[in-house]
PDB file of N, CA and C in Angstrom:
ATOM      1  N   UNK A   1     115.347 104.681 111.280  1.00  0.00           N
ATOM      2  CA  UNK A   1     116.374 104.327 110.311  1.00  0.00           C
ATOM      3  C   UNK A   1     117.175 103.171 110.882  1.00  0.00           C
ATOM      4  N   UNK A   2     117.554 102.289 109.977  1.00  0.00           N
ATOM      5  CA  UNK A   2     118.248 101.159 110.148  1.00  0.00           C
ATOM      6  C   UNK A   2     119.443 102.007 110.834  1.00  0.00           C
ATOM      7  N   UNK A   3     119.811 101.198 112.167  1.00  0.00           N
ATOM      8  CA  UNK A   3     121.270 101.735 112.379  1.00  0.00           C
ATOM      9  C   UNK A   3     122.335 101.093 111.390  1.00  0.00           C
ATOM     10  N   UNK A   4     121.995 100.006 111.348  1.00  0.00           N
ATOM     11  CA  UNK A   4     123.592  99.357 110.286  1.00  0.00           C
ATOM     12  C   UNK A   4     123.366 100.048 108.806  1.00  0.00           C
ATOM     13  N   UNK A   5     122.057 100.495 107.843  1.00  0.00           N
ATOM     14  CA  UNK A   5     122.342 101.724 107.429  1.00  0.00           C
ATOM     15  C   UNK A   5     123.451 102.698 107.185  1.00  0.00           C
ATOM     16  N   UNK A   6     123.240 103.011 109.078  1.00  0.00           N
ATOM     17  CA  UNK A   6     123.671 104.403 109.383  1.00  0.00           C
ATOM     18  C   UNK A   6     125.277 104.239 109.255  1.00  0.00           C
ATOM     19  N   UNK A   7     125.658 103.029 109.514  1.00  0.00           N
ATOM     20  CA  UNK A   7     126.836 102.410 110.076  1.00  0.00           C
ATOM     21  C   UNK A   7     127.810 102.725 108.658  1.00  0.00           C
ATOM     22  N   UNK A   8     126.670 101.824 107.643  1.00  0.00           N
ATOM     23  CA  UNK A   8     127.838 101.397 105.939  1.00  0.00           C
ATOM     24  C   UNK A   8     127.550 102.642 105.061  1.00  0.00           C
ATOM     25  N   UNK A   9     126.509 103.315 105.948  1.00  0.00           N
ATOM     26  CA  UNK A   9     126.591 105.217 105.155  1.00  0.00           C
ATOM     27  C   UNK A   9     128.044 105.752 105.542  1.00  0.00           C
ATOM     28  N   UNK A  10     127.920 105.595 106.848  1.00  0.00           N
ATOM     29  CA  UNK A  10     128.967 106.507 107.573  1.00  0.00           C
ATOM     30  C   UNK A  10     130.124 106.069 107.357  1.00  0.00           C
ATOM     31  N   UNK A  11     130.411 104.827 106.777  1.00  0.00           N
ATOM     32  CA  UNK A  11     131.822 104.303 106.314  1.00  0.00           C
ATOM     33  C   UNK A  11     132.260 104.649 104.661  1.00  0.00           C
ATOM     34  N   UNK A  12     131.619 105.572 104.114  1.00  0.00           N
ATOM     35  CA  UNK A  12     131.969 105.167 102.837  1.00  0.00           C
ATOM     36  C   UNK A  12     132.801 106.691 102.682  1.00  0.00           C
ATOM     37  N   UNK A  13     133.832 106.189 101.825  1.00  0.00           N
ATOM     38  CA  UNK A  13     135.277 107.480 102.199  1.00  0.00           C
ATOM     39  C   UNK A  13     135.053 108.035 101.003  1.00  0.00           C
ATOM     40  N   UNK A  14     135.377 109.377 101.990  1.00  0.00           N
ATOM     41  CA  UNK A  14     135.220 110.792 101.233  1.00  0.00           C
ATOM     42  C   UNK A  14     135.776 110.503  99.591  1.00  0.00           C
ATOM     43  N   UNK A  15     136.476 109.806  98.513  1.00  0.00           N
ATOM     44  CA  UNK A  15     137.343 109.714  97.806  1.00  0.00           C
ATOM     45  C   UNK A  15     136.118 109.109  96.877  1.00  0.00           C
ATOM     46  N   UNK A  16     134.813 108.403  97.479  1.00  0.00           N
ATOM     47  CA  UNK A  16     134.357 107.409  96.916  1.00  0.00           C
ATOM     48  C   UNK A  16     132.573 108.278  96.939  1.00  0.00           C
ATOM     49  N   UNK A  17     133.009 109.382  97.279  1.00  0.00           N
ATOM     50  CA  UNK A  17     131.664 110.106  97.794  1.00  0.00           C
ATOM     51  C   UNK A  17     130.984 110.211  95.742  1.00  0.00           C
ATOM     52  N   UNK A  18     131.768 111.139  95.523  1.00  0.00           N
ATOM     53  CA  UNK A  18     131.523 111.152  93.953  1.00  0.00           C
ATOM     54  C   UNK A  18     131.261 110.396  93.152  1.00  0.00           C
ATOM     55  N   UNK A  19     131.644 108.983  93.366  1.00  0.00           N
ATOM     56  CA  UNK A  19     131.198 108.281  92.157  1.00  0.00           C
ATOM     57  C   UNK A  19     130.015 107.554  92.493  1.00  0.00           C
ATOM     58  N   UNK A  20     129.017 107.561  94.193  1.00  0.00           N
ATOM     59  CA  UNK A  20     128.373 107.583  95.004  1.00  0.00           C
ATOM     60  C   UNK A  20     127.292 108.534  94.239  1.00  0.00           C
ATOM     61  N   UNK A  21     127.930 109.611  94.139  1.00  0.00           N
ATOM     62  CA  UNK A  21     126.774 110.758  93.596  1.00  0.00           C
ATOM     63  C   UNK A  21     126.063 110.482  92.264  1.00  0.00           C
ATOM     64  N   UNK A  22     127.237 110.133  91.721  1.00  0.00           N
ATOM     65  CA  UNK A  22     127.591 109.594  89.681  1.00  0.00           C
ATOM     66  C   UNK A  22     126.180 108.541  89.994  1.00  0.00           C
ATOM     67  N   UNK A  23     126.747 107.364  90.662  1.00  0.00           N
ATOM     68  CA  UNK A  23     125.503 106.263  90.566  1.00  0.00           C
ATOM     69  C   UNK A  23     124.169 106.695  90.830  1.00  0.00           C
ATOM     70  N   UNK A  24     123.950 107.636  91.758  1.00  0.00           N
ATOM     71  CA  UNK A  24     122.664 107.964  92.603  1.00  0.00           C
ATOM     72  C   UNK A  24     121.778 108.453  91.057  1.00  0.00           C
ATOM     73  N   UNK A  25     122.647 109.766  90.555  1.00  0.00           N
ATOM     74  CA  UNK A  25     121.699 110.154  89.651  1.00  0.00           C
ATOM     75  C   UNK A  25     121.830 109.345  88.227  1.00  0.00           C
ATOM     76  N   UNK A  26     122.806 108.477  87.577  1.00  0.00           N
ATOM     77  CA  UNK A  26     122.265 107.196  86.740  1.00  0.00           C
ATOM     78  C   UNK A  26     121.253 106.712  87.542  1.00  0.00           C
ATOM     79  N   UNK A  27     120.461 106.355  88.600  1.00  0.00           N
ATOM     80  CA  UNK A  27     119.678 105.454  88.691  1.00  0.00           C
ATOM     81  C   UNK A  27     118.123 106.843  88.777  1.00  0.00           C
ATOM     82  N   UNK A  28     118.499 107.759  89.197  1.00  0.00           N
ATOM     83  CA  UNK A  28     117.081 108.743  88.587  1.00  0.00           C
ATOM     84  C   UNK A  28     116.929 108.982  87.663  1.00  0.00           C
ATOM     85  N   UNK A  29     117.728 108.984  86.511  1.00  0.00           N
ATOM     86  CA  UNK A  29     117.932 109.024  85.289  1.00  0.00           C
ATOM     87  C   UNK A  29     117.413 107.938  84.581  1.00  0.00           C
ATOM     88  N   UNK A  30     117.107 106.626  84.824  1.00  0.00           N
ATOM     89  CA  UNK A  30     116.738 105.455  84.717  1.00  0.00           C
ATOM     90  C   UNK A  30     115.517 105.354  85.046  1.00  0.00           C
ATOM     91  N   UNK A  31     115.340 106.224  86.162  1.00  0.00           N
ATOM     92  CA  UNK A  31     113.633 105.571  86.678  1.00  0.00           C
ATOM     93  C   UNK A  31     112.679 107.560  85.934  1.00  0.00           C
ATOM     94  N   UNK A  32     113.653 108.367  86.038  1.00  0.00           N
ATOM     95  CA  UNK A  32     112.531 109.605  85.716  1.00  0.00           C
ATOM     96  C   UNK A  32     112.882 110.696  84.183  1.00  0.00           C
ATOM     97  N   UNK A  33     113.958 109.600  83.619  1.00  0.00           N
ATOM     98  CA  UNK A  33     114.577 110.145  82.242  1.00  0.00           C
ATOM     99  C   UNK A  33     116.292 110.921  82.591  1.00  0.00           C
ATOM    100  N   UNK A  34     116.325 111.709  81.745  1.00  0.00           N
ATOM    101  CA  UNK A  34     117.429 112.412  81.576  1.00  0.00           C
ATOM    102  C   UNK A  34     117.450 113.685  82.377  1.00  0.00           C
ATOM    103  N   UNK A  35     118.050 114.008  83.123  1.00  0.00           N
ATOM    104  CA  UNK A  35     117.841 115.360  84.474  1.00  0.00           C
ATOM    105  C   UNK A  35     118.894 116.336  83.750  1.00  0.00           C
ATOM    106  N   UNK A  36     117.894 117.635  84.069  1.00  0.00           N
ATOM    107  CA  UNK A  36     118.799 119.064  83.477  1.00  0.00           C
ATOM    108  C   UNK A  36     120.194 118.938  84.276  1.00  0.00           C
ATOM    109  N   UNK A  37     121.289 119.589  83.439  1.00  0.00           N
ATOM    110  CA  UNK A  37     122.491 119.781  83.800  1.00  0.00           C
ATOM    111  C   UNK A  37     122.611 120.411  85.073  1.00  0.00           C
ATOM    112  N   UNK A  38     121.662 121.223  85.303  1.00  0.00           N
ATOM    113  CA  UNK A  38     121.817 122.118  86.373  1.00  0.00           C
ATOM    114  C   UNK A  38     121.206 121.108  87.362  1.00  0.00           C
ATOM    115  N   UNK A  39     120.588 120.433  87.606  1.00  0.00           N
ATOM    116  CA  UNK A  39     120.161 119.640  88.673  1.00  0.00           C
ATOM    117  C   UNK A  39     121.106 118.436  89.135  1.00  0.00           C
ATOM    118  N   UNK A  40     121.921 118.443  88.711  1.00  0.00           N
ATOM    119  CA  UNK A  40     123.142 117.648  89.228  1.00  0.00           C
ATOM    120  C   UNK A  40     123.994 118.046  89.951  1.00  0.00           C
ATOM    121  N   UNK A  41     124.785 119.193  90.400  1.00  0.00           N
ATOM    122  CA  UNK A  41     125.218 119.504  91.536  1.00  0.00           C
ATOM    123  C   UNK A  41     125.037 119.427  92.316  1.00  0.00           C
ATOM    124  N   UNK A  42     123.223 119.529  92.735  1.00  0.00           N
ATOM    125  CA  UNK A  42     122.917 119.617  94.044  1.00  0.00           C
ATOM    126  C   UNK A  42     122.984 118.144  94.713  1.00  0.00           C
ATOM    127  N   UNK A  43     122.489 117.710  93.906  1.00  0.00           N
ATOM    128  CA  UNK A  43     122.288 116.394  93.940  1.00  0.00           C
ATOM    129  C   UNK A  43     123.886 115.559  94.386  1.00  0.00           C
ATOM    130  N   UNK A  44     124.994 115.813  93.935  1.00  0.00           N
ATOM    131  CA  UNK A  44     126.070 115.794  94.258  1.00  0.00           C
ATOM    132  C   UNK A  44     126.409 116.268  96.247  1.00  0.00           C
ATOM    133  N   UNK A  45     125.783 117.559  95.904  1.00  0.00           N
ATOM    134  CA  UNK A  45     126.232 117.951  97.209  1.00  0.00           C
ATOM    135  C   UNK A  45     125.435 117.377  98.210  1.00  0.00           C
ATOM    136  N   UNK A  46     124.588 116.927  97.882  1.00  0.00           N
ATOM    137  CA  UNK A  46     123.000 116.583  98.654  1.00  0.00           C
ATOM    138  C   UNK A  46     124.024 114.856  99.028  1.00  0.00           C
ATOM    139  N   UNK A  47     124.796 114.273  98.007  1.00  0.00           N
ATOM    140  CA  UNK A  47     125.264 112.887  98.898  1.00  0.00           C
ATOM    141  C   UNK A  47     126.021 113.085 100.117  1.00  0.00           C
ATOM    142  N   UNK A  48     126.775 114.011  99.250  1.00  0.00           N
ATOM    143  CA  UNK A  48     128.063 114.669 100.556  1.00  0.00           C
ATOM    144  C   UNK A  48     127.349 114.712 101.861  1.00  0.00           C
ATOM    145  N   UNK A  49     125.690 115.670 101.744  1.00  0.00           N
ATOM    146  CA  UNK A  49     125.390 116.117 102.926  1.00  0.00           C
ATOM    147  C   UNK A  49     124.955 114.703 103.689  1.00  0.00           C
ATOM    148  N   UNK A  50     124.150 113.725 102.804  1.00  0.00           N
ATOM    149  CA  UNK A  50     123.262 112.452 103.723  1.00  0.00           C
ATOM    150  C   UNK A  50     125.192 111.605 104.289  1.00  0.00           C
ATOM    151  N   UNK A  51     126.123 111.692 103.711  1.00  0.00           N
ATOM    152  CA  UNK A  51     127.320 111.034 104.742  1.00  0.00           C
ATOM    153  C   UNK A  51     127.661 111.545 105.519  1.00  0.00           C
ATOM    154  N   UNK A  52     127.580 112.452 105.519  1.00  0.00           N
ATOM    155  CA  UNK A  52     128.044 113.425 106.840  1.00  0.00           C
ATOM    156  C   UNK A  52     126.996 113.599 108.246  1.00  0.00           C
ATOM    157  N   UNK A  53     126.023 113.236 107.427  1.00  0.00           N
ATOM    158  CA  UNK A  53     124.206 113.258 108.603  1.00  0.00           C
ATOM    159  C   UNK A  53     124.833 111.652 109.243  1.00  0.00           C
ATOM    160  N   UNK A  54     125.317 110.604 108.360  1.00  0.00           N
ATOM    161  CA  UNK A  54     125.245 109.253 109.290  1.00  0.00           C
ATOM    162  C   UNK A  54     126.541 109.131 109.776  1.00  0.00           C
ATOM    163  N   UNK A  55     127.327 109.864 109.330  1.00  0.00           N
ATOM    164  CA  UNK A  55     129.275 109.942 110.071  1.00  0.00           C
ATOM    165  C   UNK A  55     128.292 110.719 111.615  1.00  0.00           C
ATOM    166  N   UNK A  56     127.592 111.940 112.007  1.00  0.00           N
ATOM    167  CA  UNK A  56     127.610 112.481 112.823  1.00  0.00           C
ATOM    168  C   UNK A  56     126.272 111.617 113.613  1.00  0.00           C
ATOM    169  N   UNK A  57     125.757 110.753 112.705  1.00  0.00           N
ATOM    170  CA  UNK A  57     124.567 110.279 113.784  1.00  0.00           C
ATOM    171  C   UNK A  57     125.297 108.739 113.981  1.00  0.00           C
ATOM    172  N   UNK A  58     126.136 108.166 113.700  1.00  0.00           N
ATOM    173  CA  UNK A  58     126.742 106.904 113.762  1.00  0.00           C
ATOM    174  C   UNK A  58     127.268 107.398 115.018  1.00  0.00           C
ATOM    175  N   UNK A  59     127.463 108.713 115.737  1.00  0.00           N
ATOM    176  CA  UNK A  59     128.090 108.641 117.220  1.00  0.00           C
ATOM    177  C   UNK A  59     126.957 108.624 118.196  1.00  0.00           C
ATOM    178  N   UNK A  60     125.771 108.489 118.020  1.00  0.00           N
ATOM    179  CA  UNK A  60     124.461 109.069 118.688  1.00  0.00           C
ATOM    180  C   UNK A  60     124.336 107.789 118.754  1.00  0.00           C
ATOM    181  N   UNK A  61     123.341 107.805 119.723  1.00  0.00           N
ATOM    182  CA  UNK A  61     122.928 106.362 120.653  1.00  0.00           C
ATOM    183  C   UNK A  61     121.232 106.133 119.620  1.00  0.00           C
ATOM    184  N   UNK A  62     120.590 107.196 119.306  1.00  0.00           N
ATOM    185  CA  UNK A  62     118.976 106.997 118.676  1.00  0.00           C
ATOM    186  C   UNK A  62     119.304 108.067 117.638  1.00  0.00           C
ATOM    187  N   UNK A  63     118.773 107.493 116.154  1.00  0.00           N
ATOM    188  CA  UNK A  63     118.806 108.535 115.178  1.00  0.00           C
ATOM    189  C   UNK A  63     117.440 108.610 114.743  1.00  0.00           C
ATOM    190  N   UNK A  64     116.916 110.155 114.671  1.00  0.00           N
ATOM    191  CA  UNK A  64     116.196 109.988 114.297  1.00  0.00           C
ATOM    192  C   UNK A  64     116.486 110.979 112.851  1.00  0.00           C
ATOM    193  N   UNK A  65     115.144 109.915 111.945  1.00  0.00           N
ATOM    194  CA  UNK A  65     116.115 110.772 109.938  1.00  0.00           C
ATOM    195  C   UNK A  65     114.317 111.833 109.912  1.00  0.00           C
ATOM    196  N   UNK A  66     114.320 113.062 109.796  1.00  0.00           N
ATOM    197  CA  UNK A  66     113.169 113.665 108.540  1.00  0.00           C
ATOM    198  C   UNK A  66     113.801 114.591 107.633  1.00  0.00           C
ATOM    199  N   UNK A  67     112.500 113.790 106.632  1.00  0.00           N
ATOM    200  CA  UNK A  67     113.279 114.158 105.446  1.00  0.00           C
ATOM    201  C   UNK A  67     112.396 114.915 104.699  1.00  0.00           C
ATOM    202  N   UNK A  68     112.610 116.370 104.133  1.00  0.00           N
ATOM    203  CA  UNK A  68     111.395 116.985 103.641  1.00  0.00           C
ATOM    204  C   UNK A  68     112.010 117.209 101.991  1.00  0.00           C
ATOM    205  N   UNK A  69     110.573 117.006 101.382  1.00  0.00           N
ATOM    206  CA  UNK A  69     110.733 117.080 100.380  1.00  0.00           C
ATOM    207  C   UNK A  69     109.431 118.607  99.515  1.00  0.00           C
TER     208      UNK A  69
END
């Protein structure tokens, strides 16, 4: 993973996390249609979780990202 990535992940404030989330799923919404209501929370919480992965790996010297799907 790009560290500078990791850097302008790990800078983006908690206040700004949500509308972060808002954009993420307009743009799946764009590329895979309209997503059930219920699949948006997670997806919400799921941004919260990837800023908090590069706030805690932005102190680490080597990051390494897997990502399972």
């Amino acid at each position: 993973v790009d560290p500078a990535w990791i850097s302008a992940v790990a800078a983006i404030p908690d206040a700004s996390i949500g509308a972060l989330a808002g954009r993420w799923i307009d743009r799946l919404e764009d590329e895979l249609g309209e997503l059930p209501r219920d699949e948006k929370p997670w997806i919400r919480e799921l941004a919260g979780r990837v800023v908090a992965f590069c706030r805690a790996a932005d102190q680490g010297a080597d990051v390494v990202f897997v990502w399972e799907l």
